[in-house]
N, C-alpha and C. Protein backbone atom coordinates (compact mmCIF):
# COMPACT_ATOMS: atom_id res chain seq x y z
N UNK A 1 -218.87 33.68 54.35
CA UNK A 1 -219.56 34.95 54.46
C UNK A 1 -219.33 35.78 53.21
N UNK A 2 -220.17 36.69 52.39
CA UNK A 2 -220.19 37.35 51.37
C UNK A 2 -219.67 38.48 52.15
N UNK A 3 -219.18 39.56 50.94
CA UNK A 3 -218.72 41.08 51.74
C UNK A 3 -219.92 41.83 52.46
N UNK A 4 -221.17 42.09 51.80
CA UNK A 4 -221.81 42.21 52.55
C UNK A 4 -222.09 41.94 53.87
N UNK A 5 -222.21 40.32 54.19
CA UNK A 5 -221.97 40.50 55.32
C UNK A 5 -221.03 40.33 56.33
N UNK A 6 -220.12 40.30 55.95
CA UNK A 6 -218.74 40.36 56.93
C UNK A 6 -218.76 42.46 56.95
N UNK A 7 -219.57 43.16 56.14
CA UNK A 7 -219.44 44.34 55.89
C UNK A 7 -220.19 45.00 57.60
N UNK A 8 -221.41 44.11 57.32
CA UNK A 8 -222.41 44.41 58.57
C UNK A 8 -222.05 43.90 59.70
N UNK A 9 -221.17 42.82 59.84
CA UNK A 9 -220.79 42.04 61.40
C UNK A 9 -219.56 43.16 61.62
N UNK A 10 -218.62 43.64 60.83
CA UNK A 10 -217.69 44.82 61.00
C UNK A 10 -218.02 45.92 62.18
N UNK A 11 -219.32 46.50 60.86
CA UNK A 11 -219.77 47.54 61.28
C UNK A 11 -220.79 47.32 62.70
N UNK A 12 -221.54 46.52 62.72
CA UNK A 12 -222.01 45.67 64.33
C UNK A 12 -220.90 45.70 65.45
N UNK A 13 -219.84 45.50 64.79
CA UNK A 13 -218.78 45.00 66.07
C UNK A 13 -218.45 46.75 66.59
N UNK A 14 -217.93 47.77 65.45
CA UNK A 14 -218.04 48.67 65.83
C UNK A 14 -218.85 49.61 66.86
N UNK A 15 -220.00 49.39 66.13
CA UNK A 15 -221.20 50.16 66.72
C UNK A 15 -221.10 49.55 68.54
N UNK A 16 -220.95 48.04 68.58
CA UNK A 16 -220.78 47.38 69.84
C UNK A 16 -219.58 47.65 70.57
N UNK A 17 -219.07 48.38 69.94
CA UNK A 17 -217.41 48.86 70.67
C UNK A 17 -217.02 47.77 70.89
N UNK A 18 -216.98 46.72 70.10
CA UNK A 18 -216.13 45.49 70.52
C UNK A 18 -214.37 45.72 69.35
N UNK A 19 -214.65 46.74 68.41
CA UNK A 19 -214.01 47.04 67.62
C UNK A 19 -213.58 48.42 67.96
N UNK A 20 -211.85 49.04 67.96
CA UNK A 20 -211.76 50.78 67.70
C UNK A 20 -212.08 50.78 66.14
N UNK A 21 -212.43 52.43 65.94
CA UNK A 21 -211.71 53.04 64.34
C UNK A 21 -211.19 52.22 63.69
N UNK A 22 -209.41 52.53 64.49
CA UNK A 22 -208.35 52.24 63.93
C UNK A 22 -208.17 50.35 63.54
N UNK A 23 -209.10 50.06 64.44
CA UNK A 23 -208.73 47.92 64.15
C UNK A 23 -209.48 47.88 62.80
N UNK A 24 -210.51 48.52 62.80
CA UNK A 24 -212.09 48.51 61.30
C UNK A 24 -210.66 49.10 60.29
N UNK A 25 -210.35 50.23 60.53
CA UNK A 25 -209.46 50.43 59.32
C UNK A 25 -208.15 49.72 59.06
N UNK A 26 -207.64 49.31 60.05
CA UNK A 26 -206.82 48.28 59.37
C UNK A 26 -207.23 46.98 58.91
N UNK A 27 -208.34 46.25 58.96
CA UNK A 27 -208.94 45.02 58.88
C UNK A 27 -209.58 45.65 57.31
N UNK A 28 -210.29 46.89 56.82
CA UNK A 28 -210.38 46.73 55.16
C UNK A 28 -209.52 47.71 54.54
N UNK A 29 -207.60 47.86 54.97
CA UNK A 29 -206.78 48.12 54.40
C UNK A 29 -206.37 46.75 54.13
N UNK A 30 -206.09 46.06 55.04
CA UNK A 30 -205.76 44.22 54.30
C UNK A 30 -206.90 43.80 53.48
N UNK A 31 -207.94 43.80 53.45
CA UNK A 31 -209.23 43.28 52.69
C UNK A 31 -208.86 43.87 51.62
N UNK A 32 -208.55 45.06 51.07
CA UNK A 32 -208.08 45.77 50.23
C UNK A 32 -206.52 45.35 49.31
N UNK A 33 -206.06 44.42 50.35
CA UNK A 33 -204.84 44.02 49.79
C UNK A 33 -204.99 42.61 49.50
N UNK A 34 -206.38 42.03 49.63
CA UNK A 34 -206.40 40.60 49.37
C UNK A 34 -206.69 40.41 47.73
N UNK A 35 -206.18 39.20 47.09
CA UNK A 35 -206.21 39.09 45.73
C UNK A 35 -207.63 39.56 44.70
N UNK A 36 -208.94 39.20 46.00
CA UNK A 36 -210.06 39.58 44.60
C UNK A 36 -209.85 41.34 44.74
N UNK A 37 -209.31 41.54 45.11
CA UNK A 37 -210.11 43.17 45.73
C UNK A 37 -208.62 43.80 45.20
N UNK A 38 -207.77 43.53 45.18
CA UNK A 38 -206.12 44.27 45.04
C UNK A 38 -206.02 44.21 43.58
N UNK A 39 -206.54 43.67 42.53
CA UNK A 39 -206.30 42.94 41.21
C UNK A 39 -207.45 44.00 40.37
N UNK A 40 -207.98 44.45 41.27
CA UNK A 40 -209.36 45.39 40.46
C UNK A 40 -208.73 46.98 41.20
N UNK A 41 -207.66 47.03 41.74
CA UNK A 41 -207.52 48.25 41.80
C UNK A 41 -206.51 48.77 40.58
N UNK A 42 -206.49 49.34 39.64
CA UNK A 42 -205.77 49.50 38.57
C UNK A 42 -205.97 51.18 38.13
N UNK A 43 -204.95 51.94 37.56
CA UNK A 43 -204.87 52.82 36.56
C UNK A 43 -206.00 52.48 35.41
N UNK A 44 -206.85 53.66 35.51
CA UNK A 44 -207.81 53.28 34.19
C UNK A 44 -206.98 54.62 32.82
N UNK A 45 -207.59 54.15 31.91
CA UNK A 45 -206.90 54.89 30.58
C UNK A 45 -208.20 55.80 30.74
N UNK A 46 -207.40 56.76 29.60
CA UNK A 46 -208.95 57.93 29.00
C UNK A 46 -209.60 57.22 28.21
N UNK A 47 -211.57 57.57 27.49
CA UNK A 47 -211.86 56.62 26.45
C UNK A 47 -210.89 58.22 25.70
N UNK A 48 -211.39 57.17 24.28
CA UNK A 48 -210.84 57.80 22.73
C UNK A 48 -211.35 59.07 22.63
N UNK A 49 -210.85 60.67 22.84
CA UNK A 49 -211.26 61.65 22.18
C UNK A 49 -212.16 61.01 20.94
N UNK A 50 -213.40 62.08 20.54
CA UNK A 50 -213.68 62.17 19.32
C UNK A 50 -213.03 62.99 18.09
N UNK A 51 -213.47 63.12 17.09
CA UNK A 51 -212.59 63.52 16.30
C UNK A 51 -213.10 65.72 16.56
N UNK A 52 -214.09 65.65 16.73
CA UNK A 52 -213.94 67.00 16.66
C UNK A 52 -213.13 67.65 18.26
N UNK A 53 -213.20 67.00 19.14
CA UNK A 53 -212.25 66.91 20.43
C UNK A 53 -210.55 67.15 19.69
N UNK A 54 -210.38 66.11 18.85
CA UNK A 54 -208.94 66.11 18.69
C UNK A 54 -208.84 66.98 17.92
N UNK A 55 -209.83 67.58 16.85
CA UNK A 55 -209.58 68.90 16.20
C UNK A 55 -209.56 70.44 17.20
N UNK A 56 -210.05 70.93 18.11
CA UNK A 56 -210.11 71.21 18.97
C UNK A 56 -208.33 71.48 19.90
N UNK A 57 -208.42 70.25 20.16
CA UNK A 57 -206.89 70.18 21.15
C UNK A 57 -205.79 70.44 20.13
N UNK A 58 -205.96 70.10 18.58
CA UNK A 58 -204.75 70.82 17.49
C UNK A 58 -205.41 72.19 17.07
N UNK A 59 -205.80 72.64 17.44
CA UNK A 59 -206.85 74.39 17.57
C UNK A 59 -206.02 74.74 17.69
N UNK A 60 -205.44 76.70 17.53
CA UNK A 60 -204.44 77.09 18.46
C UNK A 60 -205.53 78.17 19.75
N UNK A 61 -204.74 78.92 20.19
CA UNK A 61 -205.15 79.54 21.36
C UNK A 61 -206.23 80.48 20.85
N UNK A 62 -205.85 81.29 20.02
CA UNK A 62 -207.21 82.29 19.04
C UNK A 62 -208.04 81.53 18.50
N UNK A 63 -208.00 80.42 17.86
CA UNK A 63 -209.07 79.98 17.15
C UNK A 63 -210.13 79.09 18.33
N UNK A 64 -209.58 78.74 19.41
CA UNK A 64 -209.95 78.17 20.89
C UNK A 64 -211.13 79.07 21.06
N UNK A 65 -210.43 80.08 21.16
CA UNK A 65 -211.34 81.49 22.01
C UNK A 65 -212.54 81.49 20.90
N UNK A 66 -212.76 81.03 19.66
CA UNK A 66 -213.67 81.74 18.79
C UNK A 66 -214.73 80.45 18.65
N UNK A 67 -214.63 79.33 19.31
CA UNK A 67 -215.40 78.41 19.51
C UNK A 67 -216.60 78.81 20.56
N UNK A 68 -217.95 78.54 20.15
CA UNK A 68 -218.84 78.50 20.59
C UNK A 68 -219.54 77.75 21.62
N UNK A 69 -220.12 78.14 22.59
CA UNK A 69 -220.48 77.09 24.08
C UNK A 69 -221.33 75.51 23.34
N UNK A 70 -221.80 76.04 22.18
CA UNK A 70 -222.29 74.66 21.25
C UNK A 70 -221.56 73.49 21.57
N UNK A 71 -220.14 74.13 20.96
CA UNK A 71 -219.73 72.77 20.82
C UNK A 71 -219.20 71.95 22.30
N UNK A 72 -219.52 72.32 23.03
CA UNK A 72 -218.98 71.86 24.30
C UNK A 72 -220.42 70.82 24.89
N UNK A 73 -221.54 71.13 24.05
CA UNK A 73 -222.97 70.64 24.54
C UNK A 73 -223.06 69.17 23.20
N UNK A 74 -222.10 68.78 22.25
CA UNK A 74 -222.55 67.93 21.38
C UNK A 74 -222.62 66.87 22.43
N UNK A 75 -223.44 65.93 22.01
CA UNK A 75 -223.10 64.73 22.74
C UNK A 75 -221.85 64.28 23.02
N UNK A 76 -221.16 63.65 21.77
CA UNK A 76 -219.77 63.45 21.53
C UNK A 76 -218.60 63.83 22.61
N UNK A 77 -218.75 65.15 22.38
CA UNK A 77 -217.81 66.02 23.43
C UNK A 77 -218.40 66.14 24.91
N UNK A 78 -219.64 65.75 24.96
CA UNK A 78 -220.14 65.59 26.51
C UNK A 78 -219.86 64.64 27.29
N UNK A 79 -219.96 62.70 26.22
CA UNK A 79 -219.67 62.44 26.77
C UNK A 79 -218.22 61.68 26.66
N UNK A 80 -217.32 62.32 26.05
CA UNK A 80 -215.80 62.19 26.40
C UNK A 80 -215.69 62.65 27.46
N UNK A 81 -215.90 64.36 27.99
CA UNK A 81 -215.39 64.91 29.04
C UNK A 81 -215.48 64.39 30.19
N UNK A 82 -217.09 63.59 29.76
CA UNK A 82 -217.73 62.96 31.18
C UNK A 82 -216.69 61.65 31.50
N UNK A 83 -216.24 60.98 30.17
CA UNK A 83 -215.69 60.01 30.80
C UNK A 83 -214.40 60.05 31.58
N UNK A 84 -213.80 61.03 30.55
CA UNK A 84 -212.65 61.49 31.32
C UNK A 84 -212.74 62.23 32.21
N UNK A 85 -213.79 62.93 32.88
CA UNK A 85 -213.59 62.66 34.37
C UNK A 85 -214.22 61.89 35.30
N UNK A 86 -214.29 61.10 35.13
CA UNK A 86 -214.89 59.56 35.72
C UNK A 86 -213.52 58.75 35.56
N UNK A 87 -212.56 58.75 35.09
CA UNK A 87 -211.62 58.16 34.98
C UNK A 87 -210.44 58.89 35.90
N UNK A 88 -210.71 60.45 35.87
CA UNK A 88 -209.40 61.07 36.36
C UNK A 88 -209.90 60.70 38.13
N UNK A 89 -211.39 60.75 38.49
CA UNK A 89 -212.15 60.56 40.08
C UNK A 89 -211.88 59.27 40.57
N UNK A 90 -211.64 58.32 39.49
CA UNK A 90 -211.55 57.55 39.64
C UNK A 90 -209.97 57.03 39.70
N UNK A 91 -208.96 57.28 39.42
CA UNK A 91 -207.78 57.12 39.75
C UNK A 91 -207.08 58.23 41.10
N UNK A 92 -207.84 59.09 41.27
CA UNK A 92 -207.69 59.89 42.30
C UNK A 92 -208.17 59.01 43.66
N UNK A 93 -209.50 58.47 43.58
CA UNK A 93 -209.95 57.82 44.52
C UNK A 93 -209.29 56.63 45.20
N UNK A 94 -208.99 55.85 44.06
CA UNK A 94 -207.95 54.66 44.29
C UNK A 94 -206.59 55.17 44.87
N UNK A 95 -206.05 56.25 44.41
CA UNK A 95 -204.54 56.61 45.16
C UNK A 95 -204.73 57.34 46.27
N UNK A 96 -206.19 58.10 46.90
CA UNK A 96 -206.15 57.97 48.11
C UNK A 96 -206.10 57.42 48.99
N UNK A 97 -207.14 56.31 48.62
CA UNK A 97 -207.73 54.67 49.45
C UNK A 97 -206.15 54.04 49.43
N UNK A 98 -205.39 54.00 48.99
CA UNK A 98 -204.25 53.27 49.12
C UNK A 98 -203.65 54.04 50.09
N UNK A 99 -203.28 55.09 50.05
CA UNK A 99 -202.58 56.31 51.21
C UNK A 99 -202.68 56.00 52.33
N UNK A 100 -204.57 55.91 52.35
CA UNK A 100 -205.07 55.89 53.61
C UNK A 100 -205.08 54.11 54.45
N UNK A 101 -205.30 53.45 53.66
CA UNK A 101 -204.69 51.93 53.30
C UNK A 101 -203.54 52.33 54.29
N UNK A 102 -202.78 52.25 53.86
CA UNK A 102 -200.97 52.24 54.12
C UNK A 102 -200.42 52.48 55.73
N UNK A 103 -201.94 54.04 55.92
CA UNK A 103 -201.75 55.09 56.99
C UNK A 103 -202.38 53.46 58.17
N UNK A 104 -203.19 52.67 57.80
CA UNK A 104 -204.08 52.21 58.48
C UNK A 104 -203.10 51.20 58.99
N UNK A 105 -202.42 50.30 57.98
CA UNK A 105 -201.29 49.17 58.34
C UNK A 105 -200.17 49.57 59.86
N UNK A 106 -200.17 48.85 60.58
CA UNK A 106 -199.20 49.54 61.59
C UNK A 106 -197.64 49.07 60.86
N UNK A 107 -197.18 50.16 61.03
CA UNK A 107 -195.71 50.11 60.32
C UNK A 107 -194.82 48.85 60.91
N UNK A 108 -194.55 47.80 60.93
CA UNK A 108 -193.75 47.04 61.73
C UNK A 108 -192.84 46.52 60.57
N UNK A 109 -191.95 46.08 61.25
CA UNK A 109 -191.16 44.90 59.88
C UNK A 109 -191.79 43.77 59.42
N UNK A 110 -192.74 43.14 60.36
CA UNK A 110 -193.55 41.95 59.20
C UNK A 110 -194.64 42.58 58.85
N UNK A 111 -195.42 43.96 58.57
CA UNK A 111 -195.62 44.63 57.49
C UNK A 111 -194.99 45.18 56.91
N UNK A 112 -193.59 45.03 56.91
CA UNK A 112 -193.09 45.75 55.45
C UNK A 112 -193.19 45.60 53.89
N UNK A 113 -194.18 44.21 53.76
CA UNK A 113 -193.89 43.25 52.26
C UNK A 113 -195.30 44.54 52.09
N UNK A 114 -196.39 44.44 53.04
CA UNK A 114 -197.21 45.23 52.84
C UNK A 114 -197.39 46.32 52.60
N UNK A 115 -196.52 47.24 53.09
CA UNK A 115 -196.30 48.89 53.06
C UNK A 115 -195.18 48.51 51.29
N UNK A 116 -194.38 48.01 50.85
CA UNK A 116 -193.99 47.60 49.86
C UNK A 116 -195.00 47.69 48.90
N UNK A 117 -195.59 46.71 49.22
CA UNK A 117 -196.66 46.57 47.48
C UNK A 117 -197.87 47.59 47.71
N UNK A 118 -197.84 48.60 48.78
CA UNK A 118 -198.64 49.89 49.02
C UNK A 118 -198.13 51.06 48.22
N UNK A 119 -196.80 50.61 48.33
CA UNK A 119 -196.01 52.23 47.65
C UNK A 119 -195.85 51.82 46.18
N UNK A 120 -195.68 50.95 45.92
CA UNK A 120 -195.42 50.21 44.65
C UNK A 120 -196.79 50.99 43.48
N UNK A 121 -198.11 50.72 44.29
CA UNK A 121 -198.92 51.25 43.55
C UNK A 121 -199.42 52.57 43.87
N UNK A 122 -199.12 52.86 44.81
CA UNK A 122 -199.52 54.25 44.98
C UNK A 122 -198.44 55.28 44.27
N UNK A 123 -197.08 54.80 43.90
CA UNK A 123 -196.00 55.42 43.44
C UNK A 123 -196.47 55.67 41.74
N UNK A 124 -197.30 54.34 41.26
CA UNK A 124 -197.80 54.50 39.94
C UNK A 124 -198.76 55.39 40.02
N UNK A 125 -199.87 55.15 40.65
CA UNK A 125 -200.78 56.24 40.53
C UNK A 125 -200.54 57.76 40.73
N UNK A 126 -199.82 58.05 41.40
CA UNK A 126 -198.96 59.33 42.04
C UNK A 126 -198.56 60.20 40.04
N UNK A 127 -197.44 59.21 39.68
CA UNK A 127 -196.99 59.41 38.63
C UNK A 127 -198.51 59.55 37.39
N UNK A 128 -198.69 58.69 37.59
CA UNK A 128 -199.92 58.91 36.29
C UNK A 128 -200.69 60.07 36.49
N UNK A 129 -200.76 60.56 37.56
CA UNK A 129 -201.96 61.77 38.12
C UNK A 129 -201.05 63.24 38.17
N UNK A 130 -199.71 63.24 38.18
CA UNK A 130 -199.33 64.13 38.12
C UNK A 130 -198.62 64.16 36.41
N UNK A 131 -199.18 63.55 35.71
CA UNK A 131 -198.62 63.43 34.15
C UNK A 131 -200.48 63.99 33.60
N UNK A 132 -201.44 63.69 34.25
CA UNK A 132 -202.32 64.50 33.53
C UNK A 132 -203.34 64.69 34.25
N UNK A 133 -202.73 65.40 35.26
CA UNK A 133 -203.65 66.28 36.19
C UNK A 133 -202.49 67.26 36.96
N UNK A 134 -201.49 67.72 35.83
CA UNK A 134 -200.94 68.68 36.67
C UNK A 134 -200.70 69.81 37.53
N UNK A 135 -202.12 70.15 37.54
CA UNK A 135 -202.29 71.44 38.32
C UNK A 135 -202.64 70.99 40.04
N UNK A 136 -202.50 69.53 40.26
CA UNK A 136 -202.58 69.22 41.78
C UNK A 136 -201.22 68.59 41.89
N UNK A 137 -200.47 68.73 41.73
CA UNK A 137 -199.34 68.22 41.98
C UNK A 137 -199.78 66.83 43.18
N UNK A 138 -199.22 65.96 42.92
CA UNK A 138 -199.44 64.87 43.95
C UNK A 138 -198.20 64.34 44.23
N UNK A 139 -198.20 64.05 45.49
CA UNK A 139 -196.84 63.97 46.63
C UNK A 139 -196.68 62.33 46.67
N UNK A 140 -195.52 61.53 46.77
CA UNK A 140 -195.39 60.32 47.40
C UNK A 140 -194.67 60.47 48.13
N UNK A 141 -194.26 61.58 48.57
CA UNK A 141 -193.05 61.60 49.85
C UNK A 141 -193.61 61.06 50.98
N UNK A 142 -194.74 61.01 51.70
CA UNK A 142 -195.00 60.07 52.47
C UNK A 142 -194.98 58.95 52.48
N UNK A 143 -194.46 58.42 51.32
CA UNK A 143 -194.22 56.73 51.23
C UNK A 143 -192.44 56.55 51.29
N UNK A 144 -192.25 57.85 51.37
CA UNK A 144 -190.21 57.99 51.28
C UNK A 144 -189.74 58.55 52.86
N UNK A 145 -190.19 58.42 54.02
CA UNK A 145 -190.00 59.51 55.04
C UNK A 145 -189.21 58.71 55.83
N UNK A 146 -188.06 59.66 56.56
CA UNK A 146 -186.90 59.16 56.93
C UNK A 146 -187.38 58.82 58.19
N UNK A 147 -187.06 58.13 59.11
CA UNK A 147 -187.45 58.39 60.62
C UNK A 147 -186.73 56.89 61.37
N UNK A 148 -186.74 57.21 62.60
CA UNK A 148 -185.44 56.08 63.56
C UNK A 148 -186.20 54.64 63.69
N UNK A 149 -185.40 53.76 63.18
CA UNK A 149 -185.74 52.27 63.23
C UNK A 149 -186.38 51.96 64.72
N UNK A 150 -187.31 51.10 64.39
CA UNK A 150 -188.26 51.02 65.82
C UNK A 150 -187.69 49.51 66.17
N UNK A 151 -187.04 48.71 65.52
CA UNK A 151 -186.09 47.41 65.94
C UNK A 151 -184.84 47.18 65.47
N UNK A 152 -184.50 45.77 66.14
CA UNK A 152 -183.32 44.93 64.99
C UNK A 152 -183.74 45.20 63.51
N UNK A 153 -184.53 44.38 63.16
CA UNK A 153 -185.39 43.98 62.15
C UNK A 153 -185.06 45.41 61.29
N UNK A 154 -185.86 45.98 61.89
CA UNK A 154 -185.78 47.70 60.82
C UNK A 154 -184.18 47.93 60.13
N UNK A 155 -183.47 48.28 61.41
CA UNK A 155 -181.67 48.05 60.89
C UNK A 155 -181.24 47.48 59.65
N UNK A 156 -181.52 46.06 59.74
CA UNK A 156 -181.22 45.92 58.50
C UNK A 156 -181.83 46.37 57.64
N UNK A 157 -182.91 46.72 57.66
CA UNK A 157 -184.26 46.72 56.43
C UNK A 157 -183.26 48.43 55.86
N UNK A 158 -183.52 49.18 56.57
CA UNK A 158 -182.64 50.21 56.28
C UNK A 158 -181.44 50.27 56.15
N UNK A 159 -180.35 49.46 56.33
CA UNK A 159 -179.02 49.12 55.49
C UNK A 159 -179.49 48.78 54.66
N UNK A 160 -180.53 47.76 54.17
CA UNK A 160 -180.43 47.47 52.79
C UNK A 160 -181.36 48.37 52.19
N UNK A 161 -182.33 49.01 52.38
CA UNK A 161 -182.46 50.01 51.40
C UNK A 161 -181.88 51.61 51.52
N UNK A 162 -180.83 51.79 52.42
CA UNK A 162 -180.15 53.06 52.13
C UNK A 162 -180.45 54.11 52.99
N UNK A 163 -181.11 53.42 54.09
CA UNK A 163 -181.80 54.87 55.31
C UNK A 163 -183.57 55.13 54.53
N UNK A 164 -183.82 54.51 53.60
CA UNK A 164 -184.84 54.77 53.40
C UNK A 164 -186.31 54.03 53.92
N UNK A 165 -187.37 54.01 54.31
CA UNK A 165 -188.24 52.63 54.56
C UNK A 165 -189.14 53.19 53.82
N UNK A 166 -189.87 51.92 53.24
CA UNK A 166 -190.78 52.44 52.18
C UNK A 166 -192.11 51.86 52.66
């Protein structure tokens, strides 16, 4: 079956209530964690400022102010901004979808390898988004939250990482 249509027998099963919400969202939080689909979720870079961009950002604060709405309309500088934010929507988007990913997995101990390589990248993206998008501060404490082992299994998992489950 192509994604497409395993996309539509999903959404069929839903609509048929043969499926909850919550089974659809955990069934493309794993789809999400399978190799073609997990390998294309990545940190994208900014493209290259142009050069009058980088003259600009070594500007100081007065000479900022004395720039004209022109230069904000060159192509050049239109479409840097554009890309860079297509890049910042785009790493925002991915570190939600993982969040919500994570939220979808039922927490057990034989998902823990899973909730693992969930925080793993959501911990990168977290960091990269709050290094240049600092005015949203972004949280991973929900991938750090203390709370009482639900088995054996957990026990140890939390002796060995310190009271913490990730």
């Amino acid at each position: 079956m192509t994604s497409p249509e395993i996309s539509k027998s999903l959404l069929a099963k839903l609509g048929s209530k043969e499926m909850s919400l919550p089974q659809l969202a955990e069934i493309c939080a794993r789809w999400t964690l399978s190799p073609g689909c997990w390998e294309s979720i990545t940190i994208k870079s900014f493209p290259t400022p142009p050069p009058e961009w980088q003259e600009y950002e070594q500007s100081s604060k007065e000479e900022r102010a004395k720039i004209k709405p022109e230069f904000f309309q060159q192509d050049s500088v239109r479409a840097y901004l554009s890309g860079r934010n297509m890049v910042l929507a785009s790493n925002f988007s991915h570190y939600s979808w993982l969040r919500e990913c994570k939220k979808s997995i039922q927490d057990t101990a034989e998902n823990f390898p899973l909730h693992k390589k969930l925080d793993e990248k959501i911990i990168a993206f977290a960091r990269w988004l709050n290094i240049w998008y600092p005015r949203q501060k972004v949280s991973n404490l929900e991938t750090q939250e203390q709370r009482e082992p639900m088995n054996p299994e957990e026990n140890l998992v939390m002796s060995i990482f310190g009271g913490v489950i990730v």
